[in-house]
C-alpha atoms as a PDB file:
ATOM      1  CA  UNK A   1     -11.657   0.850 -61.148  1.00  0.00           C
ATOM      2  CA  UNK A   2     -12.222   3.606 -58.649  1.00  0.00           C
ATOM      3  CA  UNK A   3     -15.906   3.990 -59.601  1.00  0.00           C
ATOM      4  CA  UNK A   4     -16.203  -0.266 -59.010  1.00  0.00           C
ATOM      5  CA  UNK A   5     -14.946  -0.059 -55.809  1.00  0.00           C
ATOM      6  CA  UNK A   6     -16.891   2.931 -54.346  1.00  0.00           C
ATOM      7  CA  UNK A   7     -20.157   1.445 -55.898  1.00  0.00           C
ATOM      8  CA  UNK A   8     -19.451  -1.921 -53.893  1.00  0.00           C
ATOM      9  CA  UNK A   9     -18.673  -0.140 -51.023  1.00  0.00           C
ATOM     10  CA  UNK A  10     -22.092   1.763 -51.488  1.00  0.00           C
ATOM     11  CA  UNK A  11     -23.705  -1.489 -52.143  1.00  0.00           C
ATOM     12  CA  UNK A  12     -22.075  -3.071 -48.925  1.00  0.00           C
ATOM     13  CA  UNK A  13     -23.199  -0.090 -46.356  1.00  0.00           C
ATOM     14  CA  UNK A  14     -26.085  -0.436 -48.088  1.00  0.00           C
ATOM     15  CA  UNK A  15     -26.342  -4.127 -47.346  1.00  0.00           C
ATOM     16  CA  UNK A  16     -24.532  -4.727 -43.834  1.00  0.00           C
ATOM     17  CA  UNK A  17     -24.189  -0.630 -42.537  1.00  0.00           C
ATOM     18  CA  UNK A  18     -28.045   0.263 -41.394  1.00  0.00           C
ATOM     19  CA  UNK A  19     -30.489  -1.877 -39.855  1.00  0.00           C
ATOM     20  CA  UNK A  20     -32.449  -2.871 -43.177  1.00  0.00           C
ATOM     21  CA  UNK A  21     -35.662  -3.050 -41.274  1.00  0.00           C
ATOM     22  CA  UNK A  22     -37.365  -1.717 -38.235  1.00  0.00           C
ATOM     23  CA  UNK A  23     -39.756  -4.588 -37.024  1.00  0.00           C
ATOM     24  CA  UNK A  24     -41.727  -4.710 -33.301  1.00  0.00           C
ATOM     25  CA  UNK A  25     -43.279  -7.594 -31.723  1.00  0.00           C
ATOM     26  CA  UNK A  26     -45.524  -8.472 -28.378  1.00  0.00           C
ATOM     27  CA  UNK A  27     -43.948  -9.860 -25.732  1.00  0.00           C
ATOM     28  CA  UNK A  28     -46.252 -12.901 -23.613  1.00  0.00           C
ATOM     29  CA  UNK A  29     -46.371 -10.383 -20.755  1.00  0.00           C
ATOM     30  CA  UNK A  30     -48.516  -7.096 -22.705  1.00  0.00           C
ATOM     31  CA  UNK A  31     -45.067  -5.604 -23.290  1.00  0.00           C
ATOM     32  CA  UNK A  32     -44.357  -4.111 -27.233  1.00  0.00           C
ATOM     33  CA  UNK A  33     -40.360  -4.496 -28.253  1.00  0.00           C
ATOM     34  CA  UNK A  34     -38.502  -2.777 -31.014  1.00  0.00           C
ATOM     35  CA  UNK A  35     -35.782  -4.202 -33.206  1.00  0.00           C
ATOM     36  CA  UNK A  36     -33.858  -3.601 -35.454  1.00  0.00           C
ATOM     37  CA  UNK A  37     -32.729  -6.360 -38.376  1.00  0.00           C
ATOM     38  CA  UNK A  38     -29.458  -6.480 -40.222  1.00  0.00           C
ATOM     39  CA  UNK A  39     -28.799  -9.732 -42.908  1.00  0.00           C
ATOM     40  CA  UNK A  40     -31.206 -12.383 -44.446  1.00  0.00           C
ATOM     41  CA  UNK A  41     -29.850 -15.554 -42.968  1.00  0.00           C
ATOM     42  CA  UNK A  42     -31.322 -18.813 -42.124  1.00  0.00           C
ATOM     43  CA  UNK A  43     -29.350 -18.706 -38.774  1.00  0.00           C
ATOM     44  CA  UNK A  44     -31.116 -16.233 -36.566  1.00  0.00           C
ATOM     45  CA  UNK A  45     -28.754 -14.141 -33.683  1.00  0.00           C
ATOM     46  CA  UNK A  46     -30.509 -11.861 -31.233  1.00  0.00           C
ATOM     47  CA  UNK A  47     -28.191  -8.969 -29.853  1.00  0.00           C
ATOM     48  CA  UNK A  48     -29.594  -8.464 -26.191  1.00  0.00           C
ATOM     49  CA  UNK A  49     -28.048  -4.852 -24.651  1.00  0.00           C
ATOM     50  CA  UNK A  50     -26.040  -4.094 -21.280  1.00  0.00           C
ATOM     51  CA  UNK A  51     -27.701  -1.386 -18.796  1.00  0.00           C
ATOM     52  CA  UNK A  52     -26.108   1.513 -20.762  1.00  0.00           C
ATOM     53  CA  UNK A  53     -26.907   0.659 -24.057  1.00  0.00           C
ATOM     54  CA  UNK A  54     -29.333   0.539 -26.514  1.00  0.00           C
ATOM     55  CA  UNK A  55     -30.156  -1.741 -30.144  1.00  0.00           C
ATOM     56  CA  UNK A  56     -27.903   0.825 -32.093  1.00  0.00           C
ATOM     57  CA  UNK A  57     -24.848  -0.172 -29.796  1.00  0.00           C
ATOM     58  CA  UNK A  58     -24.957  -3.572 -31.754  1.00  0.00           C
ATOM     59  CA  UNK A  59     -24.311  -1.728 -34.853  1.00  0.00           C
ATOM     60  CA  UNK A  60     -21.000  -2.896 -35.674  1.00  0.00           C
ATOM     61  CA  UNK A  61     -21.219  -6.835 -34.338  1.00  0.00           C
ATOM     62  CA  UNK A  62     -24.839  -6.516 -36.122  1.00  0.00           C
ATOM     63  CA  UNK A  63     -23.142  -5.975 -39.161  1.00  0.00           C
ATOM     64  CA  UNK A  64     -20.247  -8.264 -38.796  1.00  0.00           C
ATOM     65  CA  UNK A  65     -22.713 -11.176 -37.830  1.00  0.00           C
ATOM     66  CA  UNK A  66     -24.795 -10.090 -40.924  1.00  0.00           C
ATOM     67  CA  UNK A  67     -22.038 -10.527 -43.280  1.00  0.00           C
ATOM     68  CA  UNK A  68     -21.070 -14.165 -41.958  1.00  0.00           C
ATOM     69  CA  UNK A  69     -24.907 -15.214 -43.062  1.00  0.00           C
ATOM     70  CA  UNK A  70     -26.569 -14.698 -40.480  1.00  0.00           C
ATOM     71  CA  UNK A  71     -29.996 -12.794 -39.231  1.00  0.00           C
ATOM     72  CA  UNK A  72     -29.320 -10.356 -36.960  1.00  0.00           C
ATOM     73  CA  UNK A  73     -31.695  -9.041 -35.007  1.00  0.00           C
ATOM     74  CA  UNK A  74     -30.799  -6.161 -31.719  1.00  0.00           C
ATOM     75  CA  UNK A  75     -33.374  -5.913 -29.966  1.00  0.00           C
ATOM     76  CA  UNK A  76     -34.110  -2.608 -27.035  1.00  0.00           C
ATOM     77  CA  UNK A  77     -35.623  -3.988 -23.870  1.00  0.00           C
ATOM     78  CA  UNK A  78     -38.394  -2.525 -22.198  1.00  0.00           C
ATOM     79  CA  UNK A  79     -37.819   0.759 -20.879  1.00  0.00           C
ATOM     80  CA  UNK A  80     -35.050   2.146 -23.725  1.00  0.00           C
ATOM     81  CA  UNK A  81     -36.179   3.754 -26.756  1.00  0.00           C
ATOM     82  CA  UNK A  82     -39.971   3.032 -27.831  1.00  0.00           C
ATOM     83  CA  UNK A  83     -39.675  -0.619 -26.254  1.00  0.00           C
ATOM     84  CA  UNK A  84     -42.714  -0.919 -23.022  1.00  0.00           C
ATOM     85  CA  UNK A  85     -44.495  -3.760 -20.743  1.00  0.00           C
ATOM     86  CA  UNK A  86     -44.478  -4.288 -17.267  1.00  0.00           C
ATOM     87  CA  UNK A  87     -41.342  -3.429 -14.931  1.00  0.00           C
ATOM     88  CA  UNK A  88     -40.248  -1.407 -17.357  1.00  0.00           C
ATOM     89  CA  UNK A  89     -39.762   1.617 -14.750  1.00  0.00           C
ATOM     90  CA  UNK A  90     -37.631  -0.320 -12.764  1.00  0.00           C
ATOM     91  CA  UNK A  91     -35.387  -2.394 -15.759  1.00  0.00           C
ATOM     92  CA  UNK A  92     -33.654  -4.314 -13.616  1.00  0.00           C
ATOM     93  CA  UNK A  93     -36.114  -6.205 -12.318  1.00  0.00           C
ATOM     94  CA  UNK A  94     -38.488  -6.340 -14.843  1.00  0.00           C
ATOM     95  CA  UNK A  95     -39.040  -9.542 -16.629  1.00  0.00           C
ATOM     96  CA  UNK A  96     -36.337  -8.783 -19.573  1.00  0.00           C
ATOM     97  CA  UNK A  97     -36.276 -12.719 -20.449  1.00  0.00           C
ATOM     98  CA  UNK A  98     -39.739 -12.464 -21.937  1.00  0.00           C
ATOM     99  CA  UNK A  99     -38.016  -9.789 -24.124  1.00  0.00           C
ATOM    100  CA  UNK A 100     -35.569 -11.842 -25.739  1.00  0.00           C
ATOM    101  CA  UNK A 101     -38.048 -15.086 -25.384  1.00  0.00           C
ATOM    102  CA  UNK A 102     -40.240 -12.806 -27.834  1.00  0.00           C
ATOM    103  CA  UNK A 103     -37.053 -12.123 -30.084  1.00  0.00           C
ATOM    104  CA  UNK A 104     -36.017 -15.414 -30.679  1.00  0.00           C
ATOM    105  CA  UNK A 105     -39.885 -15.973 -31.442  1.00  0.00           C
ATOM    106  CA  UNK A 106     -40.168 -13.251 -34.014  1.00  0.00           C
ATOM    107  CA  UNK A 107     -37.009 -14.988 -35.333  1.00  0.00           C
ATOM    108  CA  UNK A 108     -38.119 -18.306 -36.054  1.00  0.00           C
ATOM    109  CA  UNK A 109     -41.702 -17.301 -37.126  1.00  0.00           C
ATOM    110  CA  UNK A 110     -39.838 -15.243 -39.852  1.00  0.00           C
ATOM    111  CA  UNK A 111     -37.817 -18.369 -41.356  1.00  0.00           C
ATOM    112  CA  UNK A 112     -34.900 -18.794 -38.781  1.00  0.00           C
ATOM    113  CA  UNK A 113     -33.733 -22.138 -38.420  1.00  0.00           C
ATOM    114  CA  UNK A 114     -31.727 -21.616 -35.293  1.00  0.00           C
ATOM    115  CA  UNK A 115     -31.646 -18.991 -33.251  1.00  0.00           C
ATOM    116  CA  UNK A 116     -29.160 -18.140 -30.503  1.00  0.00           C
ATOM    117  CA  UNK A 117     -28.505 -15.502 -28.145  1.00  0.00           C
ATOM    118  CA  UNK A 118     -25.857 -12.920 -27.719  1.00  0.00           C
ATOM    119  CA  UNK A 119     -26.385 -10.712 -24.439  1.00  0.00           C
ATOM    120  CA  UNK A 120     -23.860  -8.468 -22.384  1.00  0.00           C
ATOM    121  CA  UNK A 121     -24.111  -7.940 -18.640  1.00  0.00           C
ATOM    122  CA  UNK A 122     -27.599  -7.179 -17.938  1.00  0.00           C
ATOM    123  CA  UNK A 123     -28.600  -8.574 -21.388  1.00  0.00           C
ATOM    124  CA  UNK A 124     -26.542 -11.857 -20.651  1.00  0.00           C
ATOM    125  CA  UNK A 125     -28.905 -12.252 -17.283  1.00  0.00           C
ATOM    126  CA  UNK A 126     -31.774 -12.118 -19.434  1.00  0.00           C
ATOM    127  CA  UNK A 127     -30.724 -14.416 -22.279  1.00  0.00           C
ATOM    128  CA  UNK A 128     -30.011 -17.043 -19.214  1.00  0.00           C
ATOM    129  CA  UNK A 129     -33.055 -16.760 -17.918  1.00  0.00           C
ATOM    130  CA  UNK A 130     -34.364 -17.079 -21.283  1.00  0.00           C
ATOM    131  CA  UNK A 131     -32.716 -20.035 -22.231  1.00  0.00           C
ATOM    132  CA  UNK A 132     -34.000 -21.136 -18.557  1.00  0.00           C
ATOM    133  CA  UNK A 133     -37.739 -20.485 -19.900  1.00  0.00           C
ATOM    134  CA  UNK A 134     -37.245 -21.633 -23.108  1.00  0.00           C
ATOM    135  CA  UNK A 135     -38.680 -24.837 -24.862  1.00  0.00           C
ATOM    136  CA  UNK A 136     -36.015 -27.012 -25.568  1.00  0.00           C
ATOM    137  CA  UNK A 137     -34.137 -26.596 -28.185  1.00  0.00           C
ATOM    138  CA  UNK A 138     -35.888 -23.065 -29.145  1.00  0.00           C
ATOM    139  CA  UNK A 139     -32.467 -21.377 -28.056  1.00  0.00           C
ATOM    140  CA  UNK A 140     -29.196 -23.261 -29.861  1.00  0.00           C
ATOM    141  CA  UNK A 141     -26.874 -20.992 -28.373  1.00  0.00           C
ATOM    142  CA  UNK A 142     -25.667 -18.380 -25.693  1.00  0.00           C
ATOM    143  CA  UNK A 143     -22.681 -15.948 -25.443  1.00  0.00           C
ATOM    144  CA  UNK A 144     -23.096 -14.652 -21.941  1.00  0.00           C
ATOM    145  CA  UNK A 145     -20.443 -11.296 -21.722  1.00  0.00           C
ATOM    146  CA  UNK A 146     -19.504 -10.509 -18.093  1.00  0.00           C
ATOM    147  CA  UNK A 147     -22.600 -12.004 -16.996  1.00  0.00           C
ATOM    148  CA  UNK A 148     -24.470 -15.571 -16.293  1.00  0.00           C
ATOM    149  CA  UNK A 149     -28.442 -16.409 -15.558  1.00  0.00           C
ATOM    150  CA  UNK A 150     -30.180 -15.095 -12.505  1.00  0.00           C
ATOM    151  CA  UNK A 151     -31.991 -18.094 -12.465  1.00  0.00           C
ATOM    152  CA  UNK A 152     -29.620 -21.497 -11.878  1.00  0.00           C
ATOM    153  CA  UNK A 153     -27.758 -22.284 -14.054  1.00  0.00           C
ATOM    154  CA  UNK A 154     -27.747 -25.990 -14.461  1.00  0.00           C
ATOM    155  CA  UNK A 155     -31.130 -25.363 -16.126  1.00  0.00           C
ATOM    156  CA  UNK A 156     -29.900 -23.909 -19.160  1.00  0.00           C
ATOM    157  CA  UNK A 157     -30.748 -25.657 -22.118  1.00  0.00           C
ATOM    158  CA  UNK A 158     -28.587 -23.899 -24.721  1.00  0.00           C
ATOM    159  CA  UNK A 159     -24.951 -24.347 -25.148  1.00  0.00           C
ATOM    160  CA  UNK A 160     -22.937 -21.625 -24.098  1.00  0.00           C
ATOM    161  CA  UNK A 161     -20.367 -19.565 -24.084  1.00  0.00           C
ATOM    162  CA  UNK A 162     -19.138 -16.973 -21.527  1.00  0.00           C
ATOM    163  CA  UNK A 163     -16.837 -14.403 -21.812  1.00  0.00           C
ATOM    164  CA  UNK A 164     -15.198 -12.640 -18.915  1.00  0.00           C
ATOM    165  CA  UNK A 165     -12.823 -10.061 -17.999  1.00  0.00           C
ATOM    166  CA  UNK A 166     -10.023 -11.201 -15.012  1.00  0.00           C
ATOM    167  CA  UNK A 167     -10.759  -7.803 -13.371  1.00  0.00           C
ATOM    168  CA  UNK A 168     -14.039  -7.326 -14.189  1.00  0.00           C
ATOM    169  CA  UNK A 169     -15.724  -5.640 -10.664  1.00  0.00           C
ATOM    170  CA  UNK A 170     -18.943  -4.131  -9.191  1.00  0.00           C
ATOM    171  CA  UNK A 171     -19.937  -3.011  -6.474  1.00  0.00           C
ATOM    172  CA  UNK A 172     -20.259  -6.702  -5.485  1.00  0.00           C
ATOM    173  CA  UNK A 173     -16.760  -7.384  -6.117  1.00  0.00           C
ATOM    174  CA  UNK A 174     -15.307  -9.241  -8.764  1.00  0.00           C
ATOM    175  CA  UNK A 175     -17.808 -10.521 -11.500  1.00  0.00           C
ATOM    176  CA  UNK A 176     -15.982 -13.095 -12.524  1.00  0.00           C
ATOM    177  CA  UNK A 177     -16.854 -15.334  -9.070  1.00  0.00           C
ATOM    178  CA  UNK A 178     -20.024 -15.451  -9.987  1.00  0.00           C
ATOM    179  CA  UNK A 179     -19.654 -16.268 -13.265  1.00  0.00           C
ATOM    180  CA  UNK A 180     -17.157 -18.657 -12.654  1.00  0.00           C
ATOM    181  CA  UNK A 181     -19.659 -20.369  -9.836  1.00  0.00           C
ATOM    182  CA  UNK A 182     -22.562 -20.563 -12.538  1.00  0.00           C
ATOM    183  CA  UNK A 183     -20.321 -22.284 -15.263  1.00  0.00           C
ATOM    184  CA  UNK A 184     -19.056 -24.768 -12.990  1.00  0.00           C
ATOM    185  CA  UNK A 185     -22.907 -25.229 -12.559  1.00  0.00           C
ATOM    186  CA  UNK A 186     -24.403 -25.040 -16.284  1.00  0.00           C
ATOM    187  CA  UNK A 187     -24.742 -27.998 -18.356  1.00  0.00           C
ATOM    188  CA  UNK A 188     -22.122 -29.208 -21.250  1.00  0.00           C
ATOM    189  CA  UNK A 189     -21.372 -28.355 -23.365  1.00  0.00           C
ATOM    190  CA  UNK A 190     -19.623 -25.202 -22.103  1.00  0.00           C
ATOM    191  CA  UNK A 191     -16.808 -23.043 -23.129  1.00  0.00           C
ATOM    192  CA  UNK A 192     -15.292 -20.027 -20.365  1.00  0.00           C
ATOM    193  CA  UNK A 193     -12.928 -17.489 -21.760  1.00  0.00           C
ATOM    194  CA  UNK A 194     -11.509 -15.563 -18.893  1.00  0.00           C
ATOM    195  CA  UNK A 195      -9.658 -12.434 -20.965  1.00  0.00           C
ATOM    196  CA  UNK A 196      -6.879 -10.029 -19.753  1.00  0.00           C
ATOM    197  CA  UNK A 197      -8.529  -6.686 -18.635  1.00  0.00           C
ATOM    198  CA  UNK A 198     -11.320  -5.040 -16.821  1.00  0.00           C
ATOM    199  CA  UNK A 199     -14.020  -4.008 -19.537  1.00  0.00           C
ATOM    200  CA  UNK A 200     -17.123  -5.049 -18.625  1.00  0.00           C
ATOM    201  CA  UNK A 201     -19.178  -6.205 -21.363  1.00  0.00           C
ATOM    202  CA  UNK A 202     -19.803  -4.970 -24.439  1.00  0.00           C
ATOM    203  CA  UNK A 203     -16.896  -2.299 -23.049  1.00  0.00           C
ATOM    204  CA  UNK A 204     -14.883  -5.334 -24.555  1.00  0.00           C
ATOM    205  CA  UNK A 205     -15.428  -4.017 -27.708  1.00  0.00           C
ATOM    206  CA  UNK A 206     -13.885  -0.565 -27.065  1.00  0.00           C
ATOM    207  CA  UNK A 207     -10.539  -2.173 -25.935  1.00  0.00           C
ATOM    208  CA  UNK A 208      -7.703  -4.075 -27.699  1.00  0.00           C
ATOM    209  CA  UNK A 209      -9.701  -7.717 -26.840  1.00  0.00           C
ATOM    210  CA  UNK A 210     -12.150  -6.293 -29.359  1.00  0.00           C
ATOM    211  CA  UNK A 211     -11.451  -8.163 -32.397  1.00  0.00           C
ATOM    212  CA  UNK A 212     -10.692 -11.558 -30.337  1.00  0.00           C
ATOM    213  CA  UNK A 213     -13.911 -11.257 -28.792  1.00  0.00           C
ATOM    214  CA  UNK A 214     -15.837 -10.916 -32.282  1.00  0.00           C
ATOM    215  CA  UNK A 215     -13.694 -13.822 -32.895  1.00  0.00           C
ATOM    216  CA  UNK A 216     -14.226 -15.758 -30.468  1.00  0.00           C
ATOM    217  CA  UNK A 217     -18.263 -15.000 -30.945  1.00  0.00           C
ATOM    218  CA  UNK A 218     -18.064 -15.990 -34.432  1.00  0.00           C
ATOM    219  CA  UNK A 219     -16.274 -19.263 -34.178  1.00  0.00           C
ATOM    220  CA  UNK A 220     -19.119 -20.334 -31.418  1.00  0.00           C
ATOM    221  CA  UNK A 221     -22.062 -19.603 -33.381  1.00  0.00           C
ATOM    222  CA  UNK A 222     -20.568 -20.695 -36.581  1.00  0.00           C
ATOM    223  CA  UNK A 223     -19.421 -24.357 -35.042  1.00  0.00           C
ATOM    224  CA  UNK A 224     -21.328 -27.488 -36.289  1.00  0.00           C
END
């Protein structure tokens, strides 16, 4: 019995623990991104990063996603590891929508059926925008953590989700005016979760809202 269970264990790292493929793409712009995919699903998620983070940060939601069907793919934006294209010395403002824009591309040219779009902080700006660029209906959905579109918001064309900490701050002030102000503006359907706290982002994860959060995620994309 002990020997079953460590061999499933093996065979679920194996499965859901690593990245199971390294893949890189052109962005519309010149730019080259790097990805990394976990899961085979038809439904296609891309994991777009905060300022100090990375693909591999997505490890654990990667493989969480993964093992709820669908195909995950975390993508580095111009600038962080081997990812490059214009801007990318000065990340944010450098056109990071055409990164994701080329995600969700890579996505659906590979089989995806739907694809929508998680991004925290600076990542949630640039899945906005995105969505903002996007064809309709090439984006199904958004989860925007402590963040919302540059661009206005009533243009989105995805449904969305945003996620907020009460006493999230910068050196702005509280982030969750903003937010708040570009919800009120974005199209229905809509869902705001304002959580207990001050994590910022994918910080969420590191805290006790953690689990909720992945919750909360999951219930979004998985909804008919």
């Amino acid at each position: 019995m002990f020997v079953l269970r460590a061999l499933l264990a093996t065979l679920l790292l194996a499965r859901f623990g690593a990245a199971q493929e390294h893949v890189s793409f052109p962005t519309e712009d010149g730019g080259v991104v790097h990805a990394d995919i976990y899961g085979k699903g038809e439904r296609g998620v891309v994991l777009a990063h905060g300022g100090p983070f990375n693909k591999e940060s997505w490890e654990k939601q990667a493989r969480t996603l993964a093992s709820a069907g669908f195909r995950v793919l975390a993508l580095d934006f111009r600038g962080y590891g081997k990812s490059h294209g214009p801007g990318d010395s000065d990340r944010m403002d450098a056109p990071l929508h055409l990164d994701v824009l080329a995600a969700v591309r890579h996505l659906r040219k590979a089989g995806a059926k739907s694809v929508s779009v998680v991004g925290g902080s600076m990542g949630a700006a640039a899945a906005g925008d995105a969505s903002i660029a996007s064809q309709p209906g090439e984006i199904n959905r958004l989860v925007l953590l402590g963040g919302s579109p540059n661009g206005p918001a009533e243009k989105l064309k995805s449904s969305t989700l945003f996620i907020v900490a009460r006493d999230d701050t910068s050196g702005d002030g509280p982030r969750l005016t903003r937010i708040q102000a570009q919800y009120e503006k974005a199209p229905l359907p809509k869902t705001l979760i304002i959580l207990d706290g001050s994590a910022h982002a994918q910080f969420l994860f590191q805290t006790d809202q953690g689990e909720r959060v992945m919750r909360e995620i999951l219930r979004f994309l998985s909804a008919k």
